[in-house]
Protein backbone atom coordinates (compact mmCIF):
# COMPACT_ATOMS: atom_id res chain seq x y z
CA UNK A 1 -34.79 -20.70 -23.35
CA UNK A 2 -38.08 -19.19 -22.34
CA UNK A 3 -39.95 -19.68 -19.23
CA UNK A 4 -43.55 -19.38 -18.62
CA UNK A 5 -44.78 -15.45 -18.07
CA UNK A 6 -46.38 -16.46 -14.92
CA UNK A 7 -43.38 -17.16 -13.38
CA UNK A 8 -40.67 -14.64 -15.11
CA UNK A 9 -43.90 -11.51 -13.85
CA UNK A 10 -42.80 -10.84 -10.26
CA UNK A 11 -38.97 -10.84 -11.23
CA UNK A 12 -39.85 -8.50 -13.85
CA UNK A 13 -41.79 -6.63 -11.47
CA UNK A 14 -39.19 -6.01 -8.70
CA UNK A 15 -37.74 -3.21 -11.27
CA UNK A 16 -41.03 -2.03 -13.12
CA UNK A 17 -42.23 -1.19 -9.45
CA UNK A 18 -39.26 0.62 -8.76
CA UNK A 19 -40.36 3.36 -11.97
CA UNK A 20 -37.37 1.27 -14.29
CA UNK A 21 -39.09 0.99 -18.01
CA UNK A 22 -38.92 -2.57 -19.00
CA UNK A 23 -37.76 -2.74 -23.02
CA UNK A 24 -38.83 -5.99 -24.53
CA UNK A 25 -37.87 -5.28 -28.01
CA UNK A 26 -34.65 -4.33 -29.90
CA UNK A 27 -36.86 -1.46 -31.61
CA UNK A 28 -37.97 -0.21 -28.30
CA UNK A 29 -33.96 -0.42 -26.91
CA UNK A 30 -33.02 1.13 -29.96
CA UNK A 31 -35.39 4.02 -29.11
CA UNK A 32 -34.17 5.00 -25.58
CA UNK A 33 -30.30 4.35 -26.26
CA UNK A 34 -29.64 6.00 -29.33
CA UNK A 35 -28.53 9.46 -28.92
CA UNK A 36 -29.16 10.55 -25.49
CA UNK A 37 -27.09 12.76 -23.62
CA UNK A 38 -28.73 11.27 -19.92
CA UNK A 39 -27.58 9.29 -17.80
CA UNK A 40 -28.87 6.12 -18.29
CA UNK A 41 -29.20 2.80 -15.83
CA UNK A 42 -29.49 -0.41 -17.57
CA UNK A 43 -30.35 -3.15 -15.68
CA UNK A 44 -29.67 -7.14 -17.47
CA UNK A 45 -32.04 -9.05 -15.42
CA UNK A 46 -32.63 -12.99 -15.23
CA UNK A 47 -34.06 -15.59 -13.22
CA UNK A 48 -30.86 -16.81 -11.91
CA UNK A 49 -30.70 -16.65 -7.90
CA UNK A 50 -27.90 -13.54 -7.56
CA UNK A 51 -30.34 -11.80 -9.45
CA UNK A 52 -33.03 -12.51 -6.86
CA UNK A 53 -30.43 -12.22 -3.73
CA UNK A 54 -28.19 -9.80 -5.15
CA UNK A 55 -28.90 -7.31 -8.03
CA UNK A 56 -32.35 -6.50 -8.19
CA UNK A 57 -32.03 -5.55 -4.27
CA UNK A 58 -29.22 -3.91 -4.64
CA UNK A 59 -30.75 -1.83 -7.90
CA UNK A 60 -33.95 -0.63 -5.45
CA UNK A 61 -31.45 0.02 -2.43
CA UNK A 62 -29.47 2.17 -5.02
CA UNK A 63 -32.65 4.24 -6.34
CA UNK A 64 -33.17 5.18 -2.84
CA UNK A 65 -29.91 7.65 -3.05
CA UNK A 66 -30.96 10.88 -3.67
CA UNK A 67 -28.79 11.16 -7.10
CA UNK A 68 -29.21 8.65 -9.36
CA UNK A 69 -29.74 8.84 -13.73
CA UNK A 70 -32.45 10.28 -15.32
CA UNK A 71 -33.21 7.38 -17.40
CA UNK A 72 -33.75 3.39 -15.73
CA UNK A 73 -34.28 0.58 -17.98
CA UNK A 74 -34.33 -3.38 -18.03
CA UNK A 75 -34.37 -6.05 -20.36
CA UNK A 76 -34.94 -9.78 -19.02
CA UNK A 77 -32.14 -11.54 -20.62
CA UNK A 78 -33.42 -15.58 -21.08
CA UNK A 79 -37.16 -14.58 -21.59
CA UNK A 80 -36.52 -11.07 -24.37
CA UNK A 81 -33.94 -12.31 -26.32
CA UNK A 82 -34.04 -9.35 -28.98
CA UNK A 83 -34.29 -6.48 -26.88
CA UNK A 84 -31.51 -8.31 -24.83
CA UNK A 85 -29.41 -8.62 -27.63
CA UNK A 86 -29.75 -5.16 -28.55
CA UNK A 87 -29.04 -3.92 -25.22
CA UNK A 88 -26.00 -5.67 -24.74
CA UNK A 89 -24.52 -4.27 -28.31
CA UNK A 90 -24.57 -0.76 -26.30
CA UNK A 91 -22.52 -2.90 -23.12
CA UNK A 92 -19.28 -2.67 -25.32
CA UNK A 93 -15.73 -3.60 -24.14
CA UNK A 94 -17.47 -6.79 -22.25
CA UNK A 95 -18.82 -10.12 -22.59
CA UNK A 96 -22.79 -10.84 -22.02
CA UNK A 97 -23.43 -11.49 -18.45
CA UNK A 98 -26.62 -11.97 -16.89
CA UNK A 99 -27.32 -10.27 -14.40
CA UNK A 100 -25.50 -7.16 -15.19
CA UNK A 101 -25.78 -3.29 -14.29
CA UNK A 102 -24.82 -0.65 -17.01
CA UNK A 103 -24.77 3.29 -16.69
CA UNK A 104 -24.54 5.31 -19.64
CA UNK A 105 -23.65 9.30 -19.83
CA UNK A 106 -23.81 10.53 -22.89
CA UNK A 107 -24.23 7.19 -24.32
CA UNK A 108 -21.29 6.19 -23.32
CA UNK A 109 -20.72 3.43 -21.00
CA UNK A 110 -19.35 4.62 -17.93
CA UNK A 111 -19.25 1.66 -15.36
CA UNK A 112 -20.51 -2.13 -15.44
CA UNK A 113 -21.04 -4.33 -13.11
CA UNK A 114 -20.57 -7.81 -14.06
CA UNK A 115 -22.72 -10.88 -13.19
CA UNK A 116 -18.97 -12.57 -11.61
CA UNK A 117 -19.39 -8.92 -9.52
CA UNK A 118 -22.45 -9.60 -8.47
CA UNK A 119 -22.54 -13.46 -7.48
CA UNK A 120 -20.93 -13.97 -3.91
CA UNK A 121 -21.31 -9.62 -2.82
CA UNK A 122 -24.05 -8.54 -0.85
CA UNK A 123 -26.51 -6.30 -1.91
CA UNK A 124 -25.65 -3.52 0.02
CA UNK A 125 -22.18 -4.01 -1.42
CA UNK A 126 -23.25 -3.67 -4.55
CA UNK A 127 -25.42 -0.89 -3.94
CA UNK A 128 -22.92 1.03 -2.77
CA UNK A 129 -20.81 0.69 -5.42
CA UNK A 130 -24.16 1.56 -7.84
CA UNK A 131 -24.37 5.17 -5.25
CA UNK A 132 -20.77 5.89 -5.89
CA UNK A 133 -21.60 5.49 -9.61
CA UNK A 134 -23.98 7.37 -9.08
CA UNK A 135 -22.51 10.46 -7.19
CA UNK A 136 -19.68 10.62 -10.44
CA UNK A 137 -22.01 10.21 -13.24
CA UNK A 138 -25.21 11.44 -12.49
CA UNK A 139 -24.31 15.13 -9.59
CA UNK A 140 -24.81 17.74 -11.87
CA UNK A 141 -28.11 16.26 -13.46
CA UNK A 142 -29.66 15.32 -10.42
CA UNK A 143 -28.90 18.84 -9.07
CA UNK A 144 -30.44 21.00 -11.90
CA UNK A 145 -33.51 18.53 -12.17
C-alpha cells in the first residue's frame, strides 16, 4: 500500500534529520550493504504508531551515545517496497517486521530488534538496549574514528 508523500515526509524525516541516509531503492541498498566491514544501523521504518511513539525516538535517543556505527540507514517499509525488500534479505534468521532495528558488523547481523520488541517498551527502553548494542559492536570503531 502506498500513502501520499505529503504525509509519509515528516516520518521519513525524523531519521534523515538525525544524519541516517534514507535508501529508497534495492540498487541503492545493494550499494551500502554489500561488502562492508562497518558497523552498520538499519532502521525498518513505517507509519504505524510504535514507530512514531517508540522506535524512531528511541533511534535519535540512541545516536546521542557517544559510540554508535559508522554507517545509519532507513528504508520506509509500506511506501519503498523494493529497497525494503532488499533490506530485509540482509535481516536473515527473522521474519519482516515493521518497525525493526538492525546492526550489522562486518555484514553480519549482530542484533535485531523486532517490531513485537518494540510495541508496548518505551523508548528509552529501547534505546538503551540500541546503546548496549552499541557499546559491543561498534567500541573499537568509534574509538579510532
Amino acid at each position: 500500500m502506498m500513502y501520499d508523500e505529503r504525509f509519509i515526509a515528516p516520518m521519513r524525516q525524523e531519521l534523515t534529520q538525525l544524519g541516517i541516509e534514507e535508501l529508497r531503492s534495492a540498487a541503492e541498498v545493494d550499494a551500502k550493504m554489500q561488502d562492508s566491514q562497518d558497523t552498520t544501523l538499519l532502521v525498518v521504518n513505517s507509519m504505524c504508531g510504535c514507530a512514531a511513539r517508540n522506535a524512531r525516538p528511541a533511534v535519535a535517543a540512541a545516536l546521542q551515545h557517544a559510540v554508535r556505527p559508522s554507517r545509519l540507514f532507513t528504508v520506509f517499509s509500506g511506501q519503498d517496497a523494493d529497497a525494503t525488500r532488499q533490506a530485509r534479505s540482509y535481516i536473515t534468521g527473522y521474519q519482516p517486521s515493521s518497525p525493526s532495528i538492525a546492526m550489522f558488523k562486518g555484514g553480519k547481523l549482530v542484533h535485531m530488534i523486532e517490531r513485537h520488541q518494540i510495541e508496548g517498551r518505551s523508548a528509552e527502553a529501547i534505546a538503551t538496549e540500541m546503546t548496549a548494542a552499541f557499546d559491543k559492536y561498534c567500541a573499537k570503531e568509534t574509538a579510532t574514528a
